[in-house]
C-alpha atoms as a PDB file:
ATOM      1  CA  UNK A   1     125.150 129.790 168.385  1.00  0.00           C
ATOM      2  CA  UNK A   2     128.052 128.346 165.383  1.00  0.00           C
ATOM      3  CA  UNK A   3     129.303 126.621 168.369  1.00  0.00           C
ATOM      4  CA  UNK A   4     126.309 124.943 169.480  1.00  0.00           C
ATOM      5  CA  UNK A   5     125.312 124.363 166.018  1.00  0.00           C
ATOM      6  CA  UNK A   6     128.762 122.957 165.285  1.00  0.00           C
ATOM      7  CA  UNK A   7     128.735 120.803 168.455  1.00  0.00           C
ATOM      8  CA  UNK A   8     125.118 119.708 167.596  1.00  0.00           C
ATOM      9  CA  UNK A   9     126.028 118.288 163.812  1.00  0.00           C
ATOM     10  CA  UNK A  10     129.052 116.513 165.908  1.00  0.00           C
ATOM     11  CA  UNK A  11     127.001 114.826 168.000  1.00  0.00           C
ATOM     12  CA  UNK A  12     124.132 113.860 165.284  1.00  0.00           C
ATOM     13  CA  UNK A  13     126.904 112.257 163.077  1.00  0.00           C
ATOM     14  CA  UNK A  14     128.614 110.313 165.616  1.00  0.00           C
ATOM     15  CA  UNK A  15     125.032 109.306 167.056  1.00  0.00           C
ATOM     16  CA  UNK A  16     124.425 108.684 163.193  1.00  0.00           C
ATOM     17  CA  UNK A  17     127.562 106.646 162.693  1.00  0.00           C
ATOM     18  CA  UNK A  18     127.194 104.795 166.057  1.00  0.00           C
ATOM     19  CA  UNK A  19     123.791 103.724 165.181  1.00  0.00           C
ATOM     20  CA  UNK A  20     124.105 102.618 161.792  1.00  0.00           C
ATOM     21  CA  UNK A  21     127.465 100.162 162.598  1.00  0.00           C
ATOM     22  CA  UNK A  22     125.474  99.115 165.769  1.00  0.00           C
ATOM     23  CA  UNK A  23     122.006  97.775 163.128  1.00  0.00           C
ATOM     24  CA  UNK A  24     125.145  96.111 160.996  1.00  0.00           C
ATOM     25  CA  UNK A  25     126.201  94.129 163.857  1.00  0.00           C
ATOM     26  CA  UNK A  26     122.043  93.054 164.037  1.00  0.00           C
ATOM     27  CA  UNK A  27     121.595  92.847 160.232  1.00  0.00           C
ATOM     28  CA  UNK A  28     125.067  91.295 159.114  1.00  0.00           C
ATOM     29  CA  UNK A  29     124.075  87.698 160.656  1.00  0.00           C
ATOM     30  CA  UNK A  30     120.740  88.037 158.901  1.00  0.00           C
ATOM     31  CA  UNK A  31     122.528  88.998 155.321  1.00  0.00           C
ATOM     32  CA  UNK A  32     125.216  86.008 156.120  1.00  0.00           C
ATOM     33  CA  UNK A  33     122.778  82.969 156.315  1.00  0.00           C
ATOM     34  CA  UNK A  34     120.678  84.627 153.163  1.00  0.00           C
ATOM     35  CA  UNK A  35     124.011  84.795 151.004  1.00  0.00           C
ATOM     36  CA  UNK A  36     124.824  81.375 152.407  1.00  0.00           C
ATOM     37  CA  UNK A  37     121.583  79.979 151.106  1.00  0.00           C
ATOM     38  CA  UNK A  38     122.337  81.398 147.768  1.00  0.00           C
ATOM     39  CA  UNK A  39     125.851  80.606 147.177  1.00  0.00           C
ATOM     40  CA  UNK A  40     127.387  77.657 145.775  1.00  0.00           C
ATOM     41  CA  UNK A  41     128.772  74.640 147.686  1.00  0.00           C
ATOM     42  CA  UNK A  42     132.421  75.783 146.352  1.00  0.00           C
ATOM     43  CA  UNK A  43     132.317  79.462 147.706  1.00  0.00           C
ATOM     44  CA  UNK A  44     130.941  78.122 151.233  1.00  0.00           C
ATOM     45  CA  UNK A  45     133.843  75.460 151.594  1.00  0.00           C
ATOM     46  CA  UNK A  46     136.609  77.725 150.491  1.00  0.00           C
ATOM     47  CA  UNK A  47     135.076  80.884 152.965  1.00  0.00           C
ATOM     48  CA  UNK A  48     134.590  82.843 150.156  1.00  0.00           C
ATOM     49  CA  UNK A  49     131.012  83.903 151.332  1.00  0.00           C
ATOM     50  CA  UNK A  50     131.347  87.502 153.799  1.00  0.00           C
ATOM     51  CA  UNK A  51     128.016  89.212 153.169  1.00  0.00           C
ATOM     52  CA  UNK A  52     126.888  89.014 149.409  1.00  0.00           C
ATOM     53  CA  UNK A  53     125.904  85.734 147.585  1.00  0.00           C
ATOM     54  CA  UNK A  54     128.927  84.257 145.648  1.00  0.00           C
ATOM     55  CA  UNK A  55     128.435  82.191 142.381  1.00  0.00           C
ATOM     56  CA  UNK A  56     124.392  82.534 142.812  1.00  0.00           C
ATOM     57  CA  UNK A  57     122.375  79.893 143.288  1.00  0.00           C
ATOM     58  CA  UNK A  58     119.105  78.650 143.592  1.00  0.00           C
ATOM     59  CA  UNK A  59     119.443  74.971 144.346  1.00  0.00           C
ATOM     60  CA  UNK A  60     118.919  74.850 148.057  1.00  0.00           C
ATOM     61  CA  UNK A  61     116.026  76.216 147.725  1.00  0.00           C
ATOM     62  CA  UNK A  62     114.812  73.619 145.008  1.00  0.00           C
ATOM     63  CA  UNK A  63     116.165  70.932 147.462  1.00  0.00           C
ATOM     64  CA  UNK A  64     114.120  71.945 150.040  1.00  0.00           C
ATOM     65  CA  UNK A  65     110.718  72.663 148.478  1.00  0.00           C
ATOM     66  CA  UNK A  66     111.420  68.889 146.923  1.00  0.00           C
ATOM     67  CA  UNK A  67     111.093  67.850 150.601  1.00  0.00           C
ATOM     68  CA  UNK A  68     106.794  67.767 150.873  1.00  0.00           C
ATOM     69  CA  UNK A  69     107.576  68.204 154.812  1.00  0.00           C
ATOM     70  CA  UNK A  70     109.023  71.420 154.807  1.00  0.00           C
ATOM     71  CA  UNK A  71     105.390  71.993 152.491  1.00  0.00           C
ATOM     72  CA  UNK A  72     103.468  70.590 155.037  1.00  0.00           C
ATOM     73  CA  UNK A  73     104.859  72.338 157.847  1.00  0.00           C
ATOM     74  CA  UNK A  74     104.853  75.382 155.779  1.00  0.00           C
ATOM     75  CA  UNK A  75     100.982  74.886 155.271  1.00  0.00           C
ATOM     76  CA  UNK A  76     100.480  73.907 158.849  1.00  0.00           C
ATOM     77  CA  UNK A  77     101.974  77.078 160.629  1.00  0.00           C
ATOM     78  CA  UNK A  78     100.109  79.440 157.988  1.00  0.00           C
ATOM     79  CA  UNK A  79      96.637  78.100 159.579  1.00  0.00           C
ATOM     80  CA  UNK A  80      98.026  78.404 162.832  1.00  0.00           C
ATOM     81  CA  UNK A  81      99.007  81.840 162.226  1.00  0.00           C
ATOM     82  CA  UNK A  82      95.944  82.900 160.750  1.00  0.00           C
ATOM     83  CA  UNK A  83      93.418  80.830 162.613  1.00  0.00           C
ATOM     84  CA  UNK A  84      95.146  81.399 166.059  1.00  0.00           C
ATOM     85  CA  UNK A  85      95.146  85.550 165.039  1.00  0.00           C
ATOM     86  CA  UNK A  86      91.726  85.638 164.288  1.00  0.00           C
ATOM     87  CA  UNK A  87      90.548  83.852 167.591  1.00  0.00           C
ATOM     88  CA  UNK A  88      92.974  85.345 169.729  1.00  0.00           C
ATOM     89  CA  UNK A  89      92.244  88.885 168.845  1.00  0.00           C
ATOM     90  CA  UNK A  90      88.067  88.744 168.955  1.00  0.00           C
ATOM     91  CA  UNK A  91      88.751  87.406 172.462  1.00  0.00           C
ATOM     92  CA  UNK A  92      91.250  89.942 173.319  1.00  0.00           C
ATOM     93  CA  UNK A  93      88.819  92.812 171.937  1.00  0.00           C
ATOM     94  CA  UNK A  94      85.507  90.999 173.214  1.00  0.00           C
ATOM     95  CA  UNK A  95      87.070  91.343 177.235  1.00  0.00           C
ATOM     96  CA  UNK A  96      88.929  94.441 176.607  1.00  0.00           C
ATOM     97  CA  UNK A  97      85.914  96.215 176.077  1.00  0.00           C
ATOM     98  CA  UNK A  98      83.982  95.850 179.019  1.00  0.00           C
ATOM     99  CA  UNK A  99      87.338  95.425 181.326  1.00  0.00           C
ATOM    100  CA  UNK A 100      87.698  99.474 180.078  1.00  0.00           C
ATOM    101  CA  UNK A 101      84.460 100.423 180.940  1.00  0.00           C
ATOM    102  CA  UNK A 102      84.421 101.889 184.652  1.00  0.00           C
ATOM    103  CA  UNK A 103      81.175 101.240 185.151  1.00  0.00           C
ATOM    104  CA  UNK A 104      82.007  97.553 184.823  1.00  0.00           C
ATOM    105  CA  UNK A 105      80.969  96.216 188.578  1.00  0.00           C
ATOM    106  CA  UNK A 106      83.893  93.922 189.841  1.00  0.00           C
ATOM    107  CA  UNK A 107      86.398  95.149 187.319  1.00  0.00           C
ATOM    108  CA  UNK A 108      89.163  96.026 189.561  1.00  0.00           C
ATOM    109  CA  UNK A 109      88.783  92.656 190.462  1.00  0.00           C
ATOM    110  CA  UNK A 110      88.988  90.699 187.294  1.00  0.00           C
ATOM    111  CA  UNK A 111      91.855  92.937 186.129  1.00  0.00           C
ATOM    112  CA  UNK A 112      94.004  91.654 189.600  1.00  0.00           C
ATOM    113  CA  UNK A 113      92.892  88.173 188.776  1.00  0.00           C
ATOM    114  CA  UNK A 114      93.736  88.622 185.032  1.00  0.00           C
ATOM    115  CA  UNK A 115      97.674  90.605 186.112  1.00  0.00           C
ATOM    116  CA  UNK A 116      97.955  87.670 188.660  1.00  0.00           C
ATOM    117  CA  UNK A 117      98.659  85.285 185.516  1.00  0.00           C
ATOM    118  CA  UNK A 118     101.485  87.401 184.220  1.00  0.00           C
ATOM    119  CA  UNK A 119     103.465  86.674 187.176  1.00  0.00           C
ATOM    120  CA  UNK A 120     102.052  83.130 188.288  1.00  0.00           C
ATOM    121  CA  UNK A 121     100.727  80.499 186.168  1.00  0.00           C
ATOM    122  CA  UNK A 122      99.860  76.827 186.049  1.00  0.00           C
ATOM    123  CA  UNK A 123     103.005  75.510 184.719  1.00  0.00           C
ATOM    124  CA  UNK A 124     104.124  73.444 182.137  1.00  0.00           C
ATOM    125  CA  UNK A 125     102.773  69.827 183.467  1.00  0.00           C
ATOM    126  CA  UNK A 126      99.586  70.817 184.630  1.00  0.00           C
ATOM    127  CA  UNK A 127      98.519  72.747 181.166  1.00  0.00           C
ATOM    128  CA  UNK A 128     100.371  69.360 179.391  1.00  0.00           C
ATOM    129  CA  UNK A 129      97.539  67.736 181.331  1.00  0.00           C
ATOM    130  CA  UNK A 130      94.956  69.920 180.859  1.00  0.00           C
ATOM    131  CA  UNK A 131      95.577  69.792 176.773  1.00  0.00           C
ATOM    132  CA  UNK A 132      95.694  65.852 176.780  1.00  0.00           C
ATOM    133  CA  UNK A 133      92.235  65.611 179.041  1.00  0.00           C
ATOM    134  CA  UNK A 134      91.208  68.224 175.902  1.00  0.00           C
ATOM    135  CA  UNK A 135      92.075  65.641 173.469  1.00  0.00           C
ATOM    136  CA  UNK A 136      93.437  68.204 171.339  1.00  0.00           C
ATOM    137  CA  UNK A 137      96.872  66.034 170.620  1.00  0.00           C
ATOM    138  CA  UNK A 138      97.922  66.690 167.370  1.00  0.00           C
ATOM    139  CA  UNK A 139      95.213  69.173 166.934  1.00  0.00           C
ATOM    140  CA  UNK A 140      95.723  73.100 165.896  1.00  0.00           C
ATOM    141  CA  UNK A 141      93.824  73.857 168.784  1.00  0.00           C
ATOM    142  CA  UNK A 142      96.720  72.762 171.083  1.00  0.00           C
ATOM    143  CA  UNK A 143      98.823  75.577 170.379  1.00  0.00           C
ATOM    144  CA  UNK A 144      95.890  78.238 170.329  1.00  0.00           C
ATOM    145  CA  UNK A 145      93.400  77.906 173.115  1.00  0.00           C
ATOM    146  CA  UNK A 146      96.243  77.042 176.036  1.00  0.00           C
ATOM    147  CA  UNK A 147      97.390  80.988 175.329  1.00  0.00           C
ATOM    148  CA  UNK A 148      94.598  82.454 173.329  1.00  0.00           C
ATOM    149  CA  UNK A 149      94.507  85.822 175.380  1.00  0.00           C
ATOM    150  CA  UNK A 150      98.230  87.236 176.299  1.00  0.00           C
ATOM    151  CA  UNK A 151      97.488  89.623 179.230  1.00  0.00           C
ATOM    152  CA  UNK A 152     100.325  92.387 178.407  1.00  0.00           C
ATOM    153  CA  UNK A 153      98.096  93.062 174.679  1.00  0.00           C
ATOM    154  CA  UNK A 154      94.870  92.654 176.670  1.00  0.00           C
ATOM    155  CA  UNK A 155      95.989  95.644 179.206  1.00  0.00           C
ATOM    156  CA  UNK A 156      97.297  97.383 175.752  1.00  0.00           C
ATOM    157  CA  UNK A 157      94.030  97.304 174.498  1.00  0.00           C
ATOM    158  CA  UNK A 158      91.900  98.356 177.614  1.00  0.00           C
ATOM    159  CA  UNK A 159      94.294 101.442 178.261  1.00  0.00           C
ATOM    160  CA  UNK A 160      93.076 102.519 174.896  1.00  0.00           C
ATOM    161  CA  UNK A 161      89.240 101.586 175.223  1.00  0.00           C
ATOM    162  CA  UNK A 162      89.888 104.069 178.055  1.00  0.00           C
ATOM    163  CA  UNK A 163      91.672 106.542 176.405  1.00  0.00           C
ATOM    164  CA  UNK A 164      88.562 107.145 173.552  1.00  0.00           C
ATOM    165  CA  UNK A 165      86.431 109.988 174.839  1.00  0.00           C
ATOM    166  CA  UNK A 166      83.329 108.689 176.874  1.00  0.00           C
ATOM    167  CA  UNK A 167      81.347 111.219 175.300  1.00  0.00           C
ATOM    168  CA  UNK A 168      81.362 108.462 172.021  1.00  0.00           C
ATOM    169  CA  UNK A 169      79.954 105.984 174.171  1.00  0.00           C
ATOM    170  CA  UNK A 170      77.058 108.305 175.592  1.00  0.00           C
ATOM    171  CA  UNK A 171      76.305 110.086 172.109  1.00  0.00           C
ATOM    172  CA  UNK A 172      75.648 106.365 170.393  1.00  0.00           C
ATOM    173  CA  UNK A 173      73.540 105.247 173.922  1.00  0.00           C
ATOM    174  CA  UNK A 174      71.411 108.204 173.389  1.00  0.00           C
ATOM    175  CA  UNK A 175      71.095 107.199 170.238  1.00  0.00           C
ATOM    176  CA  UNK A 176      69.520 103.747 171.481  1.00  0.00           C
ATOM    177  CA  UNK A 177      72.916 101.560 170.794  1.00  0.00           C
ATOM    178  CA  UNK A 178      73.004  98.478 172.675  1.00  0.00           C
ATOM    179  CA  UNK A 179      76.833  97.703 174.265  1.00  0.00           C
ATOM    180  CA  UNK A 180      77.438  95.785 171.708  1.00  0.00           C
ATOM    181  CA  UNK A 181      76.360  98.219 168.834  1.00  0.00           C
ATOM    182  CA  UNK A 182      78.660 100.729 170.802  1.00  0.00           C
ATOM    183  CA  UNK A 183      81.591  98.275 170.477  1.00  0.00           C
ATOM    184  CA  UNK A 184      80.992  96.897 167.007  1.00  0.00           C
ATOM    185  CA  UNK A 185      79.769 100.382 165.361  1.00  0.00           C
ATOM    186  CA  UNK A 186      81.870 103.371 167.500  1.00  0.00           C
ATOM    187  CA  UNK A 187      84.810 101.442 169.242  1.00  0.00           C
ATOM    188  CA  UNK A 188      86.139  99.011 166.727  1.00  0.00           C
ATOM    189  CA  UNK A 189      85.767 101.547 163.241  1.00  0.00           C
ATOM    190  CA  UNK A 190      88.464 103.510 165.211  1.00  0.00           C
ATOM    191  CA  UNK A 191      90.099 101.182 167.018  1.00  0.00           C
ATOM    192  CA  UNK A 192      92.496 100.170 163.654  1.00  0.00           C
ATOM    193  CA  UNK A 193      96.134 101.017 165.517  1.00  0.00           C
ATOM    194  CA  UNK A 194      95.467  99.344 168.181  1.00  0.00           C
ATOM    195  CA  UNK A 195      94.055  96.104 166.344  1.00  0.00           C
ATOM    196  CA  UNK A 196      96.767  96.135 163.924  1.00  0.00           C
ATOM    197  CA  UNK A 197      99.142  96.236 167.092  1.00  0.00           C
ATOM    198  CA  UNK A 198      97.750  93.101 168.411  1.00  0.00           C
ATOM    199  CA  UNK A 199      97.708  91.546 165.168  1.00  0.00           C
ATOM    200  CA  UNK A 200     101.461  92.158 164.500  1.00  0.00           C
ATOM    201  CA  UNK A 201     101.964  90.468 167.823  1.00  0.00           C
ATOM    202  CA  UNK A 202     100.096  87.591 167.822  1.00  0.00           C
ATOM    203  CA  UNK A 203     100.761  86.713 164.196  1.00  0.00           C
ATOM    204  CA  UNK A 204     104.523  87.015 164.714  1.00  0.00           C
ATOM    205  CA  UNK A 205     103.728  84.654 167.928  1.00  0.00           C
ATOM    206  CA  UNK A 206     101.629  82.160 166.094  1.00  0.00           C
ATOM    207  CA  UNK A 207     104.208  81.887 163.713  1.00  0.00           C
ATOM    208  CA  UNK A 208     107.277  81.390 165.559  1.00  0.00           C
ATOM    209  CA  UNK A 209     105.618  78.604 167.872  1.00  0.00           C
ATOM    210  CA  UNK A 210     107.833  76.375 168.944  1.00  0.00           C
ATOM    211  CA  UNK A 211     107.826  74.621 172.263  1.00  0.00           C
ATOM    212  CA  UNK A 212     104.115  74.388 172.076  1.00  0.00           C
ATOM    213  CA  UNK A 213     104.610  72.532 169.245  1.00  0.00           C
ATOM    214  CA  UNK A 214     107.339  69.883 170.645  1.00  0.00           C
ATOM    215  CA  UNK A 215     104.894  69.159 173.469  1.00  0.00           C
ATOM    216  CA  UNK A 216     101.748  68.916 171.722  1.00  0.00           C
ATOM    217  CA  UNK A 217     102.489  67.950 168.394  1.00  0.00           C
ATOM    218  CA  UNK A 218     103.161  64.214 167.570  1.00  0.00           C
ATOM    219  CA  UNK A 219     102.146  63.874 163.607  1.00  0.00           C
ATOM    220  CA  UNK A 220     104.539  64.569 161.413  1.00  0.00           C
ATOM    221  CA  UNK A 221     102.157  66.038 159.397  1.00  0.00           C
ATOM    222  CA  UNK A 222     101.281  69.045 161.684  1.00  0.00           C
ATOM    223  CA  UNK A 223     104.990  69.817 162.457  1.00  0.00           C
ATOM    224  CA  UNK A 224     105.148  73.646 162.614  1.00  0.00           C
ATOM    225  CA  UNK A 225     107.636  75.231 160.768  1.00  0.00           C
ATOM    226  CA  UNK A 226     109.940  76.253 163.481  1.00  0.00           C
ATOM    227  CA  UNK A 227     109.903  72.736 164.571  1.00  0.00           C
ATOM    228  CA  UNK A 228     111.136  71.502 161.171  1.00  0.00           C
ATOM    229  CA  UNK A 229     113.599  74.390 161.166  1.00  0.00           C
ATOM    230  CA  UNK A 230     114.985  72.574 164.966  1.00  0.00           C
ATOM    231  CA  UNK A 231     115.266  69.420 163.450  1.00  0.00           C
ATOM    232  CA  UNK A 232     116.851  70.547 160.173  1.00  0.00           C
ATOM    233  CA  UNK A 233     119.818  72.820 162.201  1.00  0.00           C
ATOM    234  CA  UNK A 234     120.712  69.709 164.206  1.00  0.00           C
ATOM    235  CA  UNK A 235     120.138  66.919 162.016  1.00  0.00           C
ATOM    236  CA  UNK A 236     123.630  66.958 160.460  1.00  0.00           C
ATOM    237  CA  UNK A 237     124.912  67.558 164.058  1.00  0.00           C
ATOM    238  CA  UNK A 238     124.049  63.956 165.319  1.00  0.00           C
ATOM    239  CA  UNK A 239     126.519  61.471 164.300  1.00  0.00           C
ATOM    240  CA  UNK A 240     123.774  58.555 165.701  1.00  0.00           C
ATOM    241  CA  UNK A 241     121.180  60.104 163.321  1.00  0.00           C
ATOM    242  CA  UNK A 242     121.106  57.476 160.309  1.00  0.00           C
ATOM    243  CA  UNK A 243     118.519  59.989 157.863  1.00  0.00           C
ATOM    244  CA  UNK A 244     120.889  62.807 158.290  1.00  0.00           C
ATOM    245  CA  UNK A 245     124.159  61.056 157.530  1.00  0.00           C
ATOM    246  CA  UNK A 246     122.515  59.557 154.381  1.00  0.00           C
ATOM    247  CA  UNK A 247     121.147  63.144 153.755  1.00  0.00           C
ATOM    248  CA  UNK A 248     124.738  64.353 154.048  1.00  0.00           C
ATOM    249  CA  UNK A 249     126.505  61.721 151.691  1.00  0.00           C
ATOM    250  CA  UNK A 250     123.813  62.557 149.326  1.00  0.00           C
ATOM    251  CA  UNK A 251     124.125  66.086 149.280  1.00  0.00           C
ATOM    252  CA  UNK A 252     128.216  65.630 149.508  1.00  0.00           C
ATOM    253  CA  UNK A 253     128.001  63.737 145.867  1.00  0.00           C
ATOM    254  CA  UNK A 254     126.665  66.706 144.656  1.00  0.00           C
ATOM    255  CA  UNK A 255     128.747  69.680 144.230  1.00  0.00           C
ATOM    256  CA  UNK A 256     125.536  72.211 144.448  1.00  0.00           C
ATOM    257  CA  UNK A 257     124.541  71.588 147.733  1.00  0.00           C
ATOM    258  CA  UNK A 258     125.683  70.894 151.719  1.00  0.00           C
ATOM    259  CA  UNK A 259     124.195  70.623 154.453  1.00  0.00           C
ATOM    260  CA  UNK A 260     124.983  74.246 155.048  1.00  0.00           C
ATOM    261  CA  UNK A 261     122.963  75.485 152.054  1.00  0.00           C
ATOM    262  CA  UNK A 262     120.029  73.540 153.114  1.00  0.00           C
ATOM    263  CA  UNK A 263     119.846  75.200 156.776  1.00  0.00           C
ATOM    264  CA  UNK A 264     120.313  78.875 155.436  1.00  0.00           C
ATOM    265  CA  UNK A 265     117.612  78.488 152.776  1.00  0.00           C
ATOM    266  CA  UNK A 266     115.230  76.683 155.954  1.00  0.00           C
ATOM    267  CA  UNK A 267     115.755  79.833 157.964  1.00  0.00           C
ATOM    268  CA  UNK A 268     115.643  82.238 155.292  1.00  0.00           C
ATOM    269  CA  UNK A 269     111.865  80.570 154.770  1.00  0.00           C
ATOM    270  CA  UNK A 270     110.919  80.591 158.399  1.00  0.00           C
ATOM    271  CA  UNK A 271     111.767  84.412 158.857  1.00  0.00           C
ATOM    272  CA  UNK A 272     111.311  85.943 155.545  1.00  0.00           C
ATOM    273  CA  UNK A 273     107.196  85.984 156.012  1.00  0.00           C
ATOM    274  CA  UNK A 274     107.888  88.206 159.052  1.00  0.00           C
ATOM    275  CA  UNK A 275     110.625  90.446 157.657  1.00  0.00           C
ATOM    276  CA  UNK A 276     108.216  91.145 154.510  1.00  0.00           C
ATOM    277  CA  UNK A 277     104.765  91.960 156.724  1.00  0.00           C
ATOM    278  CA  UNK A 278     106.594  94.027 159.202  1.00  0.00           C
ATOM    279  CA  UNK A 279     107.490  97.154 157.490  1.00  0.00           C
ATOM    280  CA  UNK A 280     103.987  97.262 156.023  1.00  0.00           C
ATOM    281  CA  UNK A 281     102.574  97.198 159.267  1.00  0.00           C
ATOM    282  CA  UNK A 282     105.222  99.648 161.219  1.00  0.00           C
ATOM    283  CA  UNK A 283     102.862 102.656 161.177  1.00  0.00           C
ATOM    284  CA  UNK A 284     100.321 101.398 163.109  1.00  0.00           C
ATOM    285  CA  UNK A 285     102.444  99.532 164.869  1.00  0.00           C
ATOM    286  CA  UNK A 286     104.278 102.181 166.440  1.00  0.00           C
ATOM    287  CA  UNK A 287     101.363 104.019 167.275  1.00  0.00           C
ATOM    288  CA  UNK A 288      99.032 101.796 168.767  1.00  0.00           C
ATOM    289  CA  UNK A 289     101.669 100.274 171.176  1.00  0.00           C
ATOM    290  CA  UNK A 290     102.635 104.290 172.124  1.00  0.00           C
ATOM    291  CA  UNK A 291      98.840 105.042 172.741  1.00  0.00           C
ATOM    292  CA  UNK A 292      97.903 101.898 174.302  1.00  0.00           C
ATOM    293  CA  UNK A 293     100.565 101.860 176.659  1.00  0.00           C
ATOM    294  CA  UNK A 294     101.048 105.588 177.452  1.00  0.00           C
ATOM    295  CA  UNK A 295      97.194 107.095 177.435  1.00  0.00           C
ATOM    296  CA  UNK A 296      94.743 105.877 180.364  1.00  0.00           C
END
């Protein structure tokens, strides 16, 4: 027994050890481009920045939030996120539903025709075409209703319609509940792991739209934040790009801020939303992804 119990705390600190240097190699590029965006134009130059901020400072983050674009686009991808959430959840939950109910004639069907799309779809063109005949250019609508329902979190959410005991659903029809009373009243009041599941994914989606938004996207005005974010990264890396090389002389004459400064402080901006909600929403997280996916 000492030796198994000796060879057992061996193995948990060298499983310990190997884990936590393995999440520094994931976190250490994350902590880099924060303590670049808050370190001074000196310390950056001279490689003086490693992992912790050196000589703090807060001007590239006044430099950008002086730009009313990265505002805008700020602005812009909240609504997306929020609006493209809410519409692509109550569509996810509204055909879950009845896709879990076996009583559902032609399910088995639908659900072929629905896992057919995860392997095949239209393509890039003909949904470009299908957007533009839309007229929803420029439009928030571009980059929600083209992939309002993801089939992986609508199968998620029927394998857990299906794992809630039937008996629910024939206690509330005796009861004289209509299917939709039954969803609204029974399902949904218990249904909050597997909601805040979907949420977590489609809000971290939403927000990190991207190509969507090169394609559909034309006003500078509705640029999404991850768009901005593109064209801030490789602004100063086009030598033909006449904004950027004024930008850089600009930001040269002053000894608070480069170029490099300005695109840790526009990342730090784009991700930090994300890093903040995530922990919060862990819990049910884990859970409704392990009973959605494993229950059925």
């Amino acid at each position: 027994m000492k030796n198994e119990s000796a060879a057992s705390r061996i193995f948990d600190a060298c499983n310990y050890t190997f884990l936590f240097l393995l999440s520094l190699t994931f976190l250490y590029p994350v902590f880099f481009v924060i303590s670049t965006s808050l370190s001074s134009a000196q310390a950056i130059v001279t490689g003086k920045v490693f992992f912790l901020p050196v000589d703090f400072t807060l001007s590239a983050y006044e430099y950008t939030f002086k730009d009313a674009s990265i505002i805008r686009s700020v602005l812009f991808t909240v609504e997306l996120t929020a609006l493209g959430t809410l519409t692509s959840l109550i569509i996810t939950a509204l055909a879950a539903y009845p896709l879990s109910r076996r009583q559902l004639k032609g399910a088995g069907i639908i659900m072929r025709l629905i896992v057919f799309t995860m392997y095949f779809s239209g393509g890039m063109i003909p949904t470009y075409l299908v957007v533009r005949d839309l007229h929803l250019f420029n439009s928030v609508w571009s980059l929600i209703l083209p992939g309002a329902v993801s089939t992986f979190l609508l199968i998620i959410m029927i394998t857990f319609f299906r794992s809630l005991p039937v008996e629910l659903e024939e206690a509330a029809k005796l009861d004289g509940c209509s299917n939709f009373g039954i969803f609204f009243r029974v399902f949904l009041p218990i249904s909050t792991a597997i909601i805040a599941t979907v949420t977590v994914f489609l809000s971290v989606g939403y927000w990190n739209t991207f190509f969507d938004g090169l394609l559909y996207i034309q006003d500078l005005n509705k640029m999404t934040l991850q768009v901005k974010l593109y064209y801030v990264l490789n602004a100063f890396q086009d030598p033909l790009n006449k904004t950027a090389n004024a930008a850089s002389r600009v930001m040269g004459g002053n000894a608070k801020i480069i170029p490099e400064n300005v695109k840790g402080a526009t990342i730090v901006i784009a991700v930090l939303p994300v890093m903040i909600v995530y922990p919060f929403m862990q819990k049910h997280f884990v859970k409704g992804a392990t009973i959605g996916a494993i229950k059925g």
